[in-house]
N, C-alpha and C. Protein backbone atom coordinates (compact mmCIF):
# COMPACT_ATOMS: atom_id res chain seq x y z
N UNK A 1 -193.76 -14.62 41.58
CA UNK A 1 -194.18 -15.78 42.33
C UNK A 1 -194.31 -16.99 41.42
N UNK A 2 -195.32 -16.95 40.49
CA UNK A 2 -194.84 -17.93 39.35
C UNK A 2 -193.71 -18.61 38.73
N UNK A 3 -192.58 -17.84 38.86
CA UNK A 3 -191.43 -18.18 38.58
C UNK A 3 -190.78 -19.23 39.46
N UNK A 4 -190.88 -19.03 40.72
CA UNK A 4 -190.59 -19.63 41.50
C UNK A 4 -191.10 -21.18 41.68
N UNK A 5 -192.83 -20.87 41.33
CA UNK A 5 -193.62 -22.40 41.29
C UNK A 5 -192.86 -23.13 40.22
N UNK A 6 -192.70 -22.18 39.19
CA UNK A 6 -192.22 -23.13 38.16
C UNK A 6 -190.89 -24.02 38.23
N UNK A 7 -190.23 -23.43 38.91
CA UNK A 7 -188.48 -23.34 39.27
C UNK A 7 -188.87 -24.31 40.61
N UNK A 8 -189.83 -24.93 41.39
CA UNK A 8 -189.77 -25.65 42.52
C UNK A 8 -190.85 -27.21 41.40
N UNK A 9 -191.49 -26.73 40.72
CA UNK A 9 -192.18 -28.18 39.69
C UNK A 9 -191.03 -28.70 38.84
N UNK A 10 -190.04 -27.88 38.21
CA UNK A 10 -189.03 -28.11 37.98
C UNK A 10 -188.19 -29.49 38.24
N UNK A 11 -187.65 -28.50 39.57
CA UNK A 11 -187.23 -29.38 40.30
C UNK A 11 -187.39 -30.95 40.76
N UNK A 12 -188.82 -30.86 41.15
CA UNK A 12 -189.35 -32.12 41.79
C UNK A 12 -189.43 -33.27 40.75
N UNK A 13 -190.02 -32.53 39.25
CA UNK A 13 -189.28 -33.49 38.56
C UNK A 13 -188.24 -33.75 38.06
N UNK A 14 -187.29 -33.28 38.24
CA UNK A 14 -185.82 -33.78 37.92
C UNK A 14 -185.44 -34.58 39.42
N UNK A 15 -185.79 -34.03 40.42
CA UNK A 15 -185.25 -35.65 41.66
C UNK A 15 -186.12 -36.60 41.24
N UNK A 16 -187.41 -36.81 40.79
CA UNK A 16 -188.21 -37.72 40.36
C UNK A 16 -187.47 -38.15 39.22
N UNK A 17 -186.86 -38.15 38.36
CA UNK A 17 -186.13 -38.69 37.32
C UNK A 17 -184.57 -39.21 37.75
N UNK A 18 -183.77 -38.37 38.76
CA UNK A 18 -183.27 -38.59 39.52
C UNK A 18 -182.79 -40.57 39.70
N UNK A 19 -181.68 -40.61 39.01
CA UNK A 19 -180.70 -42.37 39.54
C UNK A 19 -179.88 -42.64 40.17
N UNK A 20 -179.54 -42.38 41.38
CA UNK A 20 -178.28 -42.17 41.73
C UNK A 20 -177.34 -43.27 41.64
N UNK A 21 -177.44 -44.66 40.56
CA UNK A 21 -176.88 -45.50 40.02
C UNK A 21 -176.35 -45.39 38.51
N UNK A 22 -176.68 -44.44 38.27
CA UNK A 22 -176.06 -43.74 36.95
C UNK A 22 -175.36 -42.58 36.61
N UNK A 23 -175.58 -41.98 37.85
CA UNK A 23 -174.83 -40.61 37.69
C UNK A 23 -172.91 -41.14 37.65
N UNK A 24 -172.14 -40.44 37.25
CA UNK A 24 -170.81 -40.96 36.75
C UNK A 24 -169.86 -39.56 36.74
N UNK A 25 -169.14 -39.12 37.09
CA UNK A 25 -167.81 -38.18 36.82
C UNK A 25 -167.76 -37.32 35.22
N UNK A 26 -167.93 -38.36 34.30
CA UNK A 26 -167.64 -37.75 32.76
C UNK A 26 -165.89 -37.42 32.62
N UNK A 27 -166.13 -37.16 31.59
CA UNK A 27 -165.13 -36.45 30.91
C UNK A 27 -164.84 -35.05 31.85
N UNK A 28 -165.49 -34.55 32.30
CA UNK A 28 -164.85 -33.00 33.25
C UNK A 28 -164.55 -32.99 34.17
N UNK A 29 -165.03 -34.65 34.94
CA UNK A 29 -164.12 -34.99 36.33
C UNK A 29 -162.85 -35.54 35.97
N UNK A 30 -163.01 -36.31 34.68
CA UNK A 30 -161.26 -36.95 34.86
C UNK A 30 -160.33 -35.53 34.00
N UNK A 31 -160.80 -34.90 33.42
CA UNK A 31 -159.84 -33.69 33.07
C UNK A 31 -159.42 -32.81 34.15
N UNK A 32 -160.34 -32.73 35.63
CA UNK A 32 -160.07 -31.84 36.26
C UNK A 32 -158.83 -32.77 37.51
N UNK A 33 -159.40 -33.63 37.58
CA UNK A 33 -158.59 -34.89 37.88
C UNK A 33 -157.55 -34.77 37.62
N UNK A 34 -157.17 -35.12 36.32
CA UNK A 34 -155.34 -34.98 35.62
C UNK A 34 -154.95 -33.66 36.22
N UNK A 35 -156.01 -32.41 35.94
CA UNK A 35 -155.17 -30.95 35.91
C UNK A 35 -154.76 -30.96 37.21
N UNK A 36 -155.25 -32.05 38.23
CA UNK A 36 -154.96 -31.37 39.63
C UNK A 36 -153.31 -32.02 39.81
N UNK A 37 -153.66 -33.29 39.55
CA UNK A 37 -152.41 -34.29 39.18
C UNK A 37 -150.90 -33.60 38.30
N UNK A 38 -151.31 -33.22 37.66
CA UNK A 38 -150.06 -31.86 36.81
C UNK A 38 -149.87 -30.88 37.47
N UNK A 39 -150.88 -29.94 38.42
CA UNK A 39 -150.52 -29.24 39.02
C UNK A 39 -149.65 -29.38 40.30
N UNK A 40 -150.39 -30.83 40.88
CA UNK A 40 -149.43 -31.39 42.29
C UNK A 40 -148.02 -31.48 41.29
N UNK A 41 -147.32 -32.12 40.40
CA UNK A 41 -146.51 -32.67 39.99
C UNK A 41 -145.36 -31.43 39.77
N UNK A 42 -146.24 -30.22 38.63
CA UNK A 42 -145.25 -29.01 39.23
C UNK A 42 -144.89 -28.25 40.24
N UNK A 43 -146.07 -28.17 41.22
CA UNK A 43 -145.91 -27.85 42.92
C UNK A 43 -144.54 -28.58 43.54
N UNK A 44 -144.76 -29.75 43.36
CA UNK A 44 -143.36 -30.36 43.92
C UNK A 44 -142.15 -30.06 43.39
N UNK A 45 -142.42 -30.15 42.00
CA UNK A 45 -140.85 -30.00 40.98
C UNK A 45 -140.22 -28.92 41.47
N UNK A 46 -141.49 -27.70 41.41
CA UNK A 46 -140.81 -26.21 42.03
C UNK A 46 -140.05 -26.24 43.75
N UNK A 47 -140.95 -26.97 44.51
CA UNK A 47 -140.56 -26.88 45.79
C UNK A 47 -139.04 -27.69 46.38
N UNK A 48 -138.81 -28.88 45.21
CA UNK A 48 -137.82 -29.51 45.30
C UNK A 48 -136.74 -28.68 44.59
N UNK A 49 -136.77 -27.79 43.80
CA UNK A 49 -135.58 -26.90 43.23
C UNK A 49 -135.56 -25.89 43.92
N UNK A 50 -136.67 -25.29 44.89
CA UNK A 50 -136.35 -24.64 45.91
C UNK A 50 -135.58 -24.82 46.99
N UNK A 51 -135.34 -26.04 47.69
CA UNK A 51 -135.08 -26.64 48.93
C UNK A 51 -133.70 -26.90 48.48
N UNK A 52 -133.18 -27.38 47.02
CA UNK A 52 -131.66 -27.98 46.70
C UNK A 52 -130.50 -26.41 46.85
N UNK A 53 -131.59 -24.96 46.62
CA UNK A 53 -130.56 -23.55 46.44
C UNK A 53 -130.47 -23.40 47.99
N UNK A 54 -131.03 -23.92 48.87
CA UNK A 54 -131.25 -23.39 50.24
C UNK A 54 -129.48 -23.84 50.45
N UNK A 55 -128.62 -23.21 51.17
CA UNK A 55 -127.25 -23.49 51.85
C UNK A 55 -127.75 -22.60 53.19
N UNK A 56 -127.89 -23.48 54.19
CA UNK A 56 -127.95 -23.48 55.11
C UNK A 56 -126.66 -24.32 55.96
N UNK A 57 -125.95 -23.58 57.18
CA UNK A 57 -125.31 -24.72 58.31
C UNK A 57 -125.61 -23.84 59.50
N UNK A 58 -125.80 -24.75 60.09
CA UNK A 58 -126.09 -24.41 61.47
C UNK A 58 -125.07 -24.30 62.35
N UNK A 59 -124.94 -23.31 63.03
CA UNK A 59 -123.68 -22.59 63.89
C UNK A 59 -124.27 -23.46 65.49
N UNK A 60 -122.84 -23.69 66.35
CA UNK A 60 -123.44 -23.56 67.12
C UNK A 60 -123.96 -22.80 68.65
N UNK A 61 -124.70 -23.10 68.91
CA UNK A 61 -125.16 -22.09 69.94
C UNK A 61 -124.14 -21.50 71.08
N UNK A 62 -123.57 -20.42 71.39
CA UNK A 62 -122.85 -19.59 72.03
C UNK A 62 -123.33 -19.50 73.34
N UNK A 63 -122.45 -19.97 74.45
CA UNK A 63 -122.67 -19.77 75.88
C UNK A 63 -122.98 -18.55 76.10
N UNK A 64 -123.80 -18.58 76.99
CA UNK A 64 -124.23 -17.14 77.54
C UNK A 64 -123.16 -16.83 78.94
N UNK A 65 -123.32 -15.67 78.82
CA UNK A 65 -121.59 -15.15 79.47
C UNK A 65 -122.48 -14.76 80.98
């Protein structure tokens, strides 16, 4: 039970210290940022060398007898 008081006094002072005019991204939002950005960038590269092997023609549709 103590643990808990302590872990809820904790708390109350850290929202009491709490700026929400200073809080900022850092360095681990813009790294995760880029990684998503590199990852979209190979997602496409792959999907566009997928779509160029596709040989597809379309036949066309056969009367029904």
């Amino acid at each position: 039970m103590s643990t808990s008081v302590t872990l809820a006094h904790a708390t109350t002072e850290l929202a009491a210290s709490y700026d929400p005019n200073s809080v900022t991204p850092g360095l681990l939002g813009f790294v995760v940022f880029c990684g998503l950005g590199v990852a979209t960038w190979f997602l496409l590269k792959s999907m566009n060398g997928r779509f160029k092997r596709i040989d597809f023609v379309e036949e066309p549709e056969q009367p029904k007898e």
